[in-house]
PDB file of N, CA and C in Angstrom:
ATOM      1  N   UNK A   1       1.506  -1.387  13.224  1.00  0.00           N
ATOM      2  CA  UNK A   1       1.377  -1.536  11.800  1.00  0.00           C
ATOM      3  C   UNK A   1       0.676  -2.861  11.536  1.00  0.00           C
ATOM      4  N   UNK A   2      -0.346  -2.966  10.589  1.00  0.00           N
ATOM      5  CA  UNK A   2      -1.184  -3.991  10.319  1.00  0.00           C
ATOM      6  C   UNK A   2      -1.028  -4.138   8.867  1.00  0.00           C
ATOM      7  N   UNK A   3      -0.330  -5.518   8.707  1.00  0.00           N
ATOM      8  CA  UNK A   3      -0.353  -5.827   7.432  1.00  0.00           C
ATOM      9  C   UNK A   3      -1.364  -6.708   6.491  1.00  0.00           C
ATOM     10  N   UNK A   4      -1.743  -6.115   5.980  1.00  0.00           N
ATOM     11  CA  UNK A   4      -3.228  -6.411   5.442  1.00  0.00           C
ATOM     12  C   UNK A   4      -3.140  -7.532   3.852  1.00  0.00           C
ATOM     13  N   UNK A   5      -2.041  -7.060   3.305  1.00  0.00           N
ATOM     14  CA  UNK A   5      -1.933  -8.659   1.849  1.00  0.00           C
ATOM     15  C   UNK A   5      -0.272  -8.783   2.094  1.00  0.00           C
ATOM     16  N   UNK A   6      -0.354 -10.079   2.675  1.00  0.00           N
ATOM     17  CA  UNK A   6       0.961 -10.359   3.080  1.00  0.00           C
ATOM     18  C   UNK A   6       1.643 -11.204   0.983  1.00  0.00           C
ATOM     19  N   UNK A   7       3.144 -11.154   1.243  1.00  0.00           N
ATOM     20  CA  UNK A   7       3.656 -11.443   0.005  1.00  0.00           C
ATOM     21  C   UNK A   7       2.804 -12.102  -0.945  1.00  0.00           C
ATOM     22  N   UNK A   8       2.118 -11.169  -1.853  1.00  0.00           N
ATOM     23  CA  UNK A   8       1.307 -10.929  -2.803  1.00  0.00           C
ATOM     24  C   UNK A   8       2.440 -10.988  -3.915  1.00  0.00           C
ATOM     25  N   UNK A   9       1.571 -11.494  -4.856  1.00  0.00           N
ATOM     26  CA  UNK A   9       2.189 -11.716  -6.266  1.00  0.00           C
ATOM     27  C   UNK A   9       3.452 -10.566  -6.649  1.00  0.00           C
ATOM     28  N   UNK A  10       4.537 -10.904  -6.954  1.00  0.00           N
ATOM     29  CA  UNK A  10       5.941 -10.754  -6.587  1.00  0.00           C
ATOM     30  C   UNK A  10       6.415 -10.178  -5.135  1.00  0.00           C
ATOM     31  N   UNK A  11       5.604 -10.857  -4.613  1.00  0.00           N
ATOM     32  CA  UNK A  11       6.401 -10.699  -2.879  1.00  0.00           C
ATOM     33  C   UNK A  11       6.398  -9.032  -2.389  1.00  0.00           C
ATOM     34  N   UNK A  12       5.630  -8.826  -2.242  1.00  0.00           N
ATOM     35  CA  UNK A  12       5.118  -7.407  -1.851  1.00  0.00           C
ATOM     36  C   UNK A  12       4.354  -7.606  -0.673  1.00  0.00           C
ATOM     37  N   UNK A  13       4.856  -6.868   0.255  1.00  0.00           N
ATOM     38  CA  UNK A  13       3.661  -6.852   1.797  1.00  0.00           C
ATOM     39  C   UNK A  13       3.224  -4.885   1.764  1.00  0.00           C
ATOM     40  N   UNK A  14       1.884  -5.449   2.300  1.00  0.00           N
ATOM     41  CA  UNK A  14       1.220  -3.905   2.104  1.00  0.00           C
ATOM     42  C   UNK A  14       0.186  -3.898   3.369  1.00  0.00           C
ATOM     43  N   UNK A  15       0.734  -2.622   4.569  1.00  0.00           N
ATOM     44  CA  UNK A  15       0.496  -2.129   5.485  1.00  0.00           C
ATOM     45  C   UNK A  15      -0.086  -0.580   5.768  1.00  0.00           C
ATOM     46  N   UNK A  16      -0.610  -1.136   6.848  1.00  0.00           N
ATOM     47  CA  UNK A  16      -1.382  -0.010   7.113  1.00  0.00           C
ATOM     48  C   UNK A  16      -0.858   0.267   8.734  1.00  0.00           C
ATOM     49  N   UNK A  17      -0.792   2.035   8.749  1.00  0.00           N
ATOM     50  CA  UNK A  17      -0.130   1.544  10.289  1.00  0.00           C
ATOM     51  C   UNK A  17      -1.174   2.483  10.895  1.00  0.00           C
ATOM     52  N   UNK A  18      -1.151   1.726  12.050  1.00  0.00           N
ATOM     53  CA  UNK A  18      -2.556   1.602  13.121  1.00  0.00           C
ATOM     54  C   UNK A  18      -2.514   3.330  13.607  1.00  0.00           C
ATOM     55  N   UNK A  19      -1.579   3.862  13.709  1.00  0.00           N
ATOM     56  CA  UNK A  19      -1.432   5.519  14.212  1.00  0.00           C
ATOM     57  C   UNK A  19      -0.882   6.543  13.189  1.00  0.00           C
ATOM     58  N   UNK A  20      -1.244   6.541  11.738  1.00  0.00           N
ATOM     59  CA  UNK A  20      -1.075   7.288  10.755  1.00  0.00           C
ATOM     60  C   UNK A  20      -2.210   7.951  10.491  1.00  0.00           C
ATOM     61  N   UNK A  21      -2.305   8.706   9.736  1.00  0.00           N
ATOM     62  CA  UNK A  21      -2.673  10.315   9.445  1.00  0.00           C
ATOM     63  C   UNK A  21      -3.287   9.883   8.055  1.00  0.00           C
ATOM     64  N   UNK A  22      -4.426  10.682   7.754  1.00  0.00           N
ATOM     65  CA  UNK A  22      -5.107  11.021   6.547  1.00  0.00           C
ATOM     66  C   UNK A  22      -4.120  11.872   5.838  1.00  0.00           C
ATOM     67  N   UNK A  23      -5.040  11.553   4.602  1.00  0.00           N
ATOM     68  CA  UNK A  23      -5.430  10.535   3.503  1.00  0.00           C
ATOM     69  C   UNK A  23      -5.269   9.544   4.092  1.00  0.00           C
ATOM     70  N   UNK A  24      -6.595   8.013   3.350  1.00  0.00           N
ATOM     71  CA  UNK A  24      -6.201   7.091   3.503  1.00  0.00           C
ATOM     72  C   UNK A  24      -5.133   6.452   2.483  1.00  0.00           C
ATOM     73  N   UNK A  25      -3.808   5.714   3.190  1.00  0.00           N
ATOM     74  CA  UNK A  25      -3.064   5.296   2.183  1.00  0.00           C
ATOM     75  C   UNK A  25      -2.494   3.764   2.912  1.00  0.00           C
ATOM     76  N   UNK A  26      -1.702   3.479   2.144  1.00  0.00           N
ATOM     77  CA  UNK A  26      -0.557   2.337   2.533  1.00  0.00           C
ATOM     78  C   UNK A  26       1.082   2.256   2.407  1.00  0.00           C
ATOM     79  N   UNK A  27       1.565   1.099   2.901  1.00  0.00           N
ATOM     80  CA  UNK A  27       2.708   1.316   2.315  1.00  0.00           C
ATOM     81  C   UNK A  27       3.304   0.139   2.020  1.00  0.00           C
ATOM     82  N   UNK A  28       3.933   0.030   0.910  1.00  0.00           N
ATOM     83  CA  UNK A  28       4.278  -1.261   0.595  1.00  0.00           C
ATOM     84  C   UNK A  28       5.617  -1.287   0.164  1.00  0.00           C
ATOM     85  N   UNK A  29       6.257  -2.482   1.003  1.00  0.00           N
ATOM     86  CA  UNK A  29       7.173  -3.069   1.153  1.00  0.00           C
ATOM     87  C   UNK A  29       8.147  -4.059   0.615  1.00  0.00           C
ATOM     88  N   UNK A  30       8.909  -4.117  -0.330  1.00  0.00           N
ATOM     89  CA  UNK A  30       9.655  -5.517  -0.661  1.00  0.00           C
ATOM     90  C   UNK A  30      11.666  -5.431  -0.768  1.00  0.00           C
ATOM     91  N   UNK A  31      12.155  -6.160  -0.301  1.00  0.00           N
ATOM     92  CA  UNK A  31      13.313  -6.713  -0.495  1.00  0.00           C
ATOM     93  C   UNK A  31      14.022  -4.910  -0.005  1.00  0.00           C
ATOM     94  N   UNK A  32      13.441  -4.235   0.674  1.00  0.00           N
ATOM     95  CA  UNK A  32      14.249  -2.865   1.702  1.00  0.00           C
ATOM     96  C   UNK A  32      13.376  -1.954   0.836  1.00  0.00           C
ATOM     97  N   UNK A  33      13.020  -2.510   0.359  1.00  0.00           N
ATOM     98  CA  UNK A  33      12.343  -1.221  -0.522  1.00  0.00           C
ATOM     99  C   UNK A  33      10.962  -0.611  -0.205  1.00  0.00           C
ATOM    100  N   UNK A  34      10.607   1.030  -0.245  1.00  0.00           N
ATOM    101  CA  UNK A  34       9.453   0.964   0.336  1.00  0.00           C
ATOM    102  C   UNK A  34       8.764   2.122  -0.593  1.00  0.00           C
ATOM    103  N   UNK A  35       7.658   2.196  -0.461  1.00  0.00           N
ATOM    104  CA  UNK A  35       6.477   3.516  -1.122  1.00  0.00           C
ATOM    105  C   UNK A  35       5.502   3.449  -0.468  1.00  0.00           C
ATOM    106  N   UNK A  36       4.730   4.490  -0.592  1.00  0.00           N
ATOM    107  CA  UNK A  36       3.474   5.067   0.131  1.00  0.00           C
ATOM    108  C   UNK A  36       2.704   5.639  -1.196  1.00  0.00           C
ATOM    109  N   UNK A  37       1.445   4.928  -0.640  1.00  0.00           N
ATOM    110  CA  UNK A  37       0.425   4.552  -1.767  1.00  0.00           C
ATOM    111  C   UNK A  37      -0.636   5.432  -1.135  1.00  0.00           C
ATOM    112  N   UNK A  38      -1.108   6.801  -1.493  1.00  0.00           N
ATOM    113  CA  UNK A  38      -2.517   7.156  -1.087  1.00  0.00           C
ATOM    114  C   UNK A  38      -3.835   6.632  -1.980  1.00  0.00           C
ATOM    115  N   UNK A  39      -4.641   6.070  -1.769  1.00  0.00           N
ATOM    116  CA  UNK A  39      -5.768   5.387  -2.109  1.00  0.00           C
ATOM    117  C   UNK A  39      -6.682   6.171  -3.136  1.00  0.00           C
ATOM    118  N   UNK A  40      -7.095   7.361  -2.757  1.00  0.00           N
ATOM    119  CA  UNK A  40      -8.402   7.753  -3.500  1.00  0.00           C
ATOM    120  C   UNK A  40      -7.683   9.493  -3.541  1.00  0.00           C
ATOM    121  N   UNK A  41      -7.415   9.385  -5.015  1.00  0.00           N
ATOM    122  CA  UNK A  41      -6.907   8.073  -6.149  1.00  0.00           C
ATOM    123  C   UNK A  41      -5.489   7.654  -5.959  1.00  0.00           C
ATOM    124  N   UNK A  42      -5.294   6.719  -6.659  1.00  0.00           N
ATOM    125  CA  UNK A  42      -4.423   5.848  -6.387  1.00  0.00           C
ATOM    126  C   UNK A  42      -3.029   6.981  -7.337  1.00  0.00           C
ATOM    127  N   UNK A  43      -1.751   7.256  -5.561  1.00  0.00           N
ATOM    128  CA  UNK A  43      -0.753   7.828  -6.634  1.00  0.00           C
ATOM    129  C   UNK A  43       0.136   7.858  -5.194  1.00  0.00           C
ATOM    130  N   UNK A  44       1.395   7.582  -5.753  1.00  0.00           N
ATOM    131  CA  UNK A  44       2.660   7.440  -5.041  1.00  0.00           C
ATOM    132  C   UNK A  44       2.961   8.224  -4.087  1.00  0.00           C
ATOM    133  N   UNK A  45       3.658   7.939  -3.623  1.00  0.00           N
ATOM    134  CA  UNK A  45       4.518   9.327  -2.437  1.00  0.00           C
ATOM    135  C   UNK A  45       5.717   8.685  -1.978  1.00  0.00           C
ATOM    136  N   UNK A  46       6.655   9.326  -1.617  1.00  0.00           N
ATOM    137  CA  UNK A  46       7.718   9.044  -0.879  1.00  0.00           C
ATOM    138  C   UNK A  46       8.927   7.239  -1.381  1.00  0.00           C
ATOM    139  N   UNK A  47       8.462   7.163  -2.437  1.00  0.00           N
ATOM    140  CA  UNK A  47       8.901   5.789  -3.243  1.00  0.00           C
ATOM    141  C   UNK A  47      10.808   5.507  -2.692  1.00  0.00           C
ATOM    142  N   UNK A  48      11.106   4.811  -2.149  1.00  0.00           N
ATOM    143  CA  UNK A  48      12.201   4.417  -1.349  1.00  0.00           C
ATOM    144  C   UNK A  48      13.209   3.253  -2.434  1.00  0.00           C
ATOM    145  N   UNK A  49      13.309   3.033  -3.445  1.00  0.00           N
ATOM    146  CA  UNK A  49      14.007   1.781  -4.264  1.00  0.00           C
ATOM    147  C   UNK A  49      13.041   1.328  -5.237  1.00  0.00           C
ATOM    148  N   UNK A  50      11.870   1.333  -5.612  1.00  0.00           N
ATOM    149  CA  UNK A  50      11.186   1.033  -6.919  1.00  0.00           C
ATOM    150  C   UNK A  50      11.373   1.297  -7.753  1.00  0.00           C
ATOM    151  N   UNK A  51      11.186   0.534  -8.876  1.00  0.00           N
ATOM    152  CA  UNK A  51      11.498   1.321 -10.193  1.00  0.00           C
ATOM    153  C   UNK A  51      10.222   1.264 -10.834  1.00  0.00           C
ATOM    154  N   UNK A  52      10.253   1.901 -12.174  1.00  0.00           N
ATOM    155  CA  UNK A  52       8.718   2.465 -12.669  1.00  0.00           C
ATOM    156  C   UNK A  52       8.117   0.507 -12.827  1.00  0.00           C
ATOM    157  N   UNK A  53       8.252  -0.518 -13.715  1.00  0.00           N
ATOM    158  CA  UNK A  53       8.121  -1.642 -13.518  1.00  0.00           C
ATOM    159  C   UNK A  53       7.157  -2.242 -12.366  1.00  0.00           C
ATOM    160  N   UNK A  54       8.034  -1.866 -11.109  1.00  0.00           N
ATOM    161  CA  UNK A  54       7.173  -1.979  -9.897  1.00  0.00           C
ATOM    162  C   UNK A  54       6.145  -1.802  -9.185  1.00  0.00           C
ATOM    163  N   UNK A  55       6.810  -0.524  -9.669  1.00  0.00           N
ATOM    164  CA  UNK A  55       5.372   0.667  -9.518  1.00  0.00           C
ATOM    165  C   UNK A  55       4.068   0.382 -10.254  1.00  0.00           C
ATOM    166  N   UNK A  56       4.352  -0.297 -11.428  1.00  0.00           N
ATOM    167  CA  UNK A  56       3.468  -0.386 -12.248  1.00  0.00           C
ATOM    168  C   UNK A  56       2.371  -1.543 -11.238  1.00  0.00           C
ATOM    169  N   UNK A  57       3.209  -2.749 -10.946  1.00  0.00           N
ATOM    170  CA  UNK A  57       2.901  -3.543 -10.913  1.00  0.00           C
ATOM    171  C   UNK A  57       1.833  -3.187  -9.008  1.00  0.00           C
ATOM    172  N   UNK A  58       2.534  -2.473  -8.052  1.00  0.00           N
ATOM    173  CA  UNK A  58       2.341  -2.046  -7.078  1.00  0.00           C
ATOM    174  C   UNK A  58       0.598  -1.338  -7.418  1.00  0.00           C
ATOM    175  N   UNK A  59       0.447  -0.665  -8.650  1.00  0.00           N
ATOM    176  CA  UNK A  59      -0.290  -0.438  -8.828  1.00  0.00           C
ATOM    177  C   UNK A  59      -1.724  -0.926  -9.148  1.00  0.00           C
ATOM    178  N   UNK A  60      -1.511  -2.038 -10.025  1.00  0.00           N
ATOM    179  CA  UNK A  60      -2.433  -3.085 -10.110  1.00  0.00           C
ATOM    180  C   UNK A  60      -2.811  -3.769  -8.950  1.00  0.00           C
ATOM    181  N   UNK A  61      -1.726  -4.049  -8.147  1.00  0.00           N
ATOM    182  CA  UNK A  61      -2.083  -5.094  -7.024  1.00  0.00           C
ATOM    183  C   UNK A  61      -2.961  -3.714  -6.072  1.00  0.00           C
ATOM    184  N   UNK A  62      -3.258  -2.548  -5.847  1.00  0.00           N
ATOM    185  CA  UNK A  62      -3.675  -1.852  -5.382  1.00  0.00           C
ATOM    186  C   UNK A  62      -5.010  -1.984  -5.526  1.00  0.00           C
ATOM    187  N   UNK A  63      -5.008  -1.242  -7.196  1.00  0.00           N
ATOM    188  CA  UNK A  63      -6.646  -1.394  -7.928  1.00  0.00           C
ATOM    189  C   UNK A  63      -7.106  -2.474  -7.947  1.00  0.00           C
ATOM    190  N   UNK A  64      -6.709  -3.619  -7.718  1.00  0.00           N
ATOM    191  CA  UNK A  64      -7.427  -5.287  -7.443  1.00  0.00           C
ATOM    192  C   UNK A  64      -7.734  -5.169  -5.743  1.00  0.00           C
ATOM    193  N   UNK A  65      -7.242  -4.600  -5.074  1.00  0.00           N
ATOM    194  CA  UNK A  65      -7.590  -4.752  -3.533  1.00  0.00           C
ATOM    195  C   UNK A  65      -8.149  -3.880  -2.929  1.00  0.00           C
ATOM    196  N   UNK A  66      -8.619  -2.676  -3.921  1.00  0.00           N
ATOM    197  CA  UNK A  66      -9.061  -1.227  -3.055  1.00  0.00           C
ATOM    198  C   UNK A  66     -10.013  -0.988  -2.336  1.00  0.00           C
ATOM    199  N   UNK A  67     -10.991  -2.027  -2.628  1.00  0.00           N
ATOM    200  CA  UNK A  67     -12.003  -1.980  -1.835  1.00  0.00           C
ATOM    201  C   UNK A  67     -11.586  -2.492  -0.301  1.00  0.00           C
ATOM    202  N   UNK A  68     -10.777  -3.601  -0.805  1.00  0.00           N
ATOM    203  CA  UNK A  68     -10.242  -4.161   0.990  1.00  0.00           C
ATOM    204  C   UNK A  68      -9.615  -3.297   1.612  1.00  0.00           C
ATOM    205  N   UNK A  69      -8.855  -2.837   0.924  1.00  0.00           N
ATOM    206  CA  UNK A  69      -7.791  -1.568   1.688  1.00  0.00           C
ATOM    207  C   UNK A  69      -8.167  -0.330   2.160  1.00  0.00           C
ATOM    208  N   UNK A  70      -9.265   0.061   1.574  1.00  0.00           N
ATOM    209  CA  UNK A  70     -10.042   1.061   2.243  1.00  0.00           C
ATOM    210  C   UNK A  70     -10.859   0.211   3.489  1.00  0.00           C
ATOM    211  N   UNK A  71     -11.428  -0.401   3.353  1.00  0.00           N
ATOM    212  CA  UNK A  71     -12.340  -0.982   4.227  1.00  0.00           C
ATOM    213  C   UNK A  71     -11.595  -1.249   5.752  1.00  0.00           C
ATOM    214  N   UNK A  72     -10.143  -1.511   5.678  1.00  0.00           N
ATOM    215  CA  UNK A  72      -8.831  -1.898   6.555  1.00  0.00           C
ATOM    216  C   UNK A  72      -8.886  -0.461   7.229  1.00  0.00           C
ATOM    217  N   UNK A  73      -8.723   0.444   6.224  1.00  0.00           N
ATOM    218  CA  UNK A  73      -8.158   1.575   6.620  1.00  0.00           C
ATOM    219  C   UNK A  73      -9.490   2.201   7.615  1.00  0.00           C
ATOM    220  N   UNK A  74     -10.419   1.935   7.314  1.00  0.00           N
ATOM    221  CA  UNK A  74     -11.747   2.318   7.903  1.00  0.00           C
ATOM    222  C   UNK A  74     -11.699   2.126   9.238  1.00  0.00           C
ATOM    223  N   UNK A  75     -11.425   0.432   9.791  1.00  0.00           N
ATOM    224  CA  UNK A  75     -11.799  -0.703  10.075  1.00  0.00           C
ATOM    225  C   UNK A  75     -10.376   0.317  11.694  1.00  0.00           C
ATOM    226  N   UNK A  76      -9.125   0.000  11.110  1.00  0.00           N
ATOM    227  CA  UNK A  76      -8.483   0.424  11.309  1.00  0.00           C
ATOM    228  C   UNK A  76      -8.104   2.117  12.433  1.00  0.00           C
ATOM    229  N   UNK A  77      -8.734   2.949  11.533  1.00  0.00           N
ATOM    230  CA  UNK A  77      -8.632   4.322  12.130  1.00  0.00           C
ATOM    231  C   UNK A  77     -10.302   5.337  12.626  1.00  0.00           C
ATOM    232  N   UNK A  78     -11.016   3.927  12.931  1.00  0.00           N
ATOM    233  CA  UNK A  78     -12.307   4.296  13.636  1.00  0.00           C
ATOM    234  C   UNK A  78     -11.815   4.947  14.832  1.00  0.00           C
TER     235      UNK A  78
END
């Protein structure tokens, strides 16, 4: 697992793991809590303790980094 924006604005880490499966997505992490973010387009899966708030916010920090996070994911599962 390669973590690509380590504790980002409210402490969120967001990974990519090196032997996962299409779609490209992520998953992000804080305080036990977890979700899976598929990229294009940007929409939830499997959300582990977030609340909508989070999510919200999980979301922005996404659409501000998508270009990196695809590029990871590229970079990543060549």
């Amino acid at each position: 697992m390669v973590t690509v924006l380590y504790r980002q604005r409210h402490g969120y880490d967001v990974r990519i793991h090196s032997d996962d499966h299409e779609p490209p997505h992520v998953h992000v992490f804080k305080s036990g809590n977890r979700v899976r973010v598929f990229l294009d387009p940007i929409s939830f899966d499997e959300n582990h303790g977030f609340n909508n708030r989070e999510l919200r916010r999980i979301r922005r920090l996404v659409e501000l980094h998508l270009e990196l996070l695809l590029d990871h994911w590229e970079i990543i599962h060549r």
